[in-house]
Protein backbone atom coordinates (compact mmCIF):
# COMPACT_ATOMS: atom_id res chain seq x y z
CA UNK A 1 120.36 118.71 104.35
CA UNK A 2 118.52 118.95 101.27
CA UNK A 3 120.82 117.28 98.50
CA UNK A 4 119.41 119.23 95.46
CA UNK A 5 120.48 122.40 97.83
CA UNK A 6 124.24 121.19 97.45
CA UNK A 7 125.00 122.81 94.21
CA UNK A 8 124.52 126.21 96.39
CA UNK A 9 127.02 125.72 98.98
CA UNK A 10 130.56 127.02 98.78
CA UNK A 11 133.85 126.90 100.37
CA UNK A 12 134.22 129.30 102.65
CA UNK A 13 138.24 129.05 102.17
CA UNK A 14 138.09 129.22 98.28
CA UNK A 15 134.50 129.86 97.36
CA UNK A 16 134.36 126.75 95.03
CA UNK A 17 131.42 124.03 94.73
CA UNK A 18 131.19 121.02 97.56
CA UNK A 19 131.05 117.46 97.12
CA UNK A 20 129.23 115.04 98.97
CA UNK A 21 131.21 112.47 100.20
CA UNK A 22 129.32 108.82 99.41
CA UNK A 23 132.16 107.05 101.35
CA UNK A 24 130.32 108.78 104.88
CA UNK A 25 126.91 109.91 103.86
CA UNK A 26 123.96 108.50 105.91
CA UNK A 27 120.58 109.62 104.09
CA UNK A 28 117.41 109.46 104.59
CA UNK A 29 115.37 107.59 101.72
CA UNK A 30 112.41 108.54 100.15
CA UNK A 31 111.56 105.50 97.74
CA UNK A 32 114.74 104.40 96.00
CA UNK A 33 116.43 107.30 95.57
CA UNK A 34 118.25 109.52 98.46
CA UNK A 35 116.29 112.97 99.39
CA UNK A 36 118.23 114.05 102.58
CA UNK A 37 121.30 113.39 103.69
CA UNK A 38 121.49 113.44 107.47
CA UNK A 39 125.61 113.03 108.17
CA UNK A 40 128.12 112.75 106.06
CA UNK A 41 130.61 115.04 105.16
CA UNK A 42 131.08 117.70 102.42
CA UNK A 43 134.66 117.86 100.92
CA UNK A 44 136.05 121.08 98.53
CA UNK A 45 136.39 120.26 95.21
CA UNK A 46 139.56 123.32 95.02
CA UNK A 47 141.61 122.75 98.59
CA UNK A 48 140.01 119.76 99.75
CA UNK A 49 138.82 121.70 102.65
CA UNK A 50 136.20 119.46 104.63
CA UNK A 51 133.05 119.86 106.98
CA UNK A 52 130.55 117.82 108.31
CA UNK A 53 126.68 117.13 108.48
CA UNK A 54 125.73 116.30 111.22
CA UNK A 55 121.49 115.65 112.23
CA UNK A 56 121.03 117.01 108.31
CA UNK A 57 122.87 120.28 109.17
CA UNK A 58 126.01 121.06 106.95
CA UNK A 59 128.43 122.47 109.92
CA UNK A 60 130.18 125.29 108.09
CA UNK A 61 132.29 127.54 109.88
CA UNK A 62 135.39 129.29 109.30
CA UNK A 63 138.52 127.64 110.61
CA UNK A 64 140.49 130.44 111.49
CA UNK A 65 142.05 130.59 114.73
CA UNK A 66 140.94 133.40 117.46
CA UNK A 67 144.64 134.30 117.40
CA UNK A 68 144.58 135.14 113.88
CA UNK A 69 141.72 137.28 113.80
CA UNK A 70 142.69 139.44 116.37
CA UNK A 71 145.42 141.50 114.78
CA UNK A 72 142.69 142.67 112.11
CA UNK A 73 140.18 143.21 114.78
CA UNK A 74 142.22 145.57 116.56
CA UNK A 75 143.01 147.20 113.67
CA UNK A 76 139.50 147.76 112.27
CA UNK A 77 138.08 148.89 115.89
CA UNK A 78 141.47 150.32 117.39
CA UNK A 79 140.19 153.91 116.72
CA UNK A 80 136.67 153.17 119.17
CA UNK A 81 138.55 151.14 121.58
CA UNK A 82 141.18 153.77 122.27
CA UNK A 83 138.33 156.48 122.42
CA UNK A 84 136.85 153.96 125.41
């Protein structure tokens, strides 16, 4: 991951900025200063919500449960699946 790209990444809980964090960050040097940071971990700067880099790829997903999506799944396609 590109570390001047981290001021574009967001929460995906809260929406607010990400901070590297130095404690777990493995980067790839480019004379004396870090360019790319290959794993580490990105924390929320709001609700502390985490997620990783791993092979320079920030792994952002949302952590919702499957069982907590389906009751507004069902809801928004309910009409097409009892047409079906």
């Amino acid at each position: 991951m590109k570390l001047k790209l981290l001021k574009y990444l967001r929460c995906l809980d809260c929406l607010s900025a990400l901070d590297l964090d130095e404690k777990e960050a493995g980067t790839a040097d480019s004379g004396d200063r870090p360019e790319d940071v290959m794993e580490g971990r990105l924390v929320c700067t709001q609700c502390s919500a985490t997620y990783t880099v791993s092979g320079g790829v920030p792994r952002m997903y949302i952590s919702s449960s499957p069982d907590a999506t389906r009751p507004r799944t069902a809801a928004s396609f309910g009409y097409l699946w009892s047409q079906s």
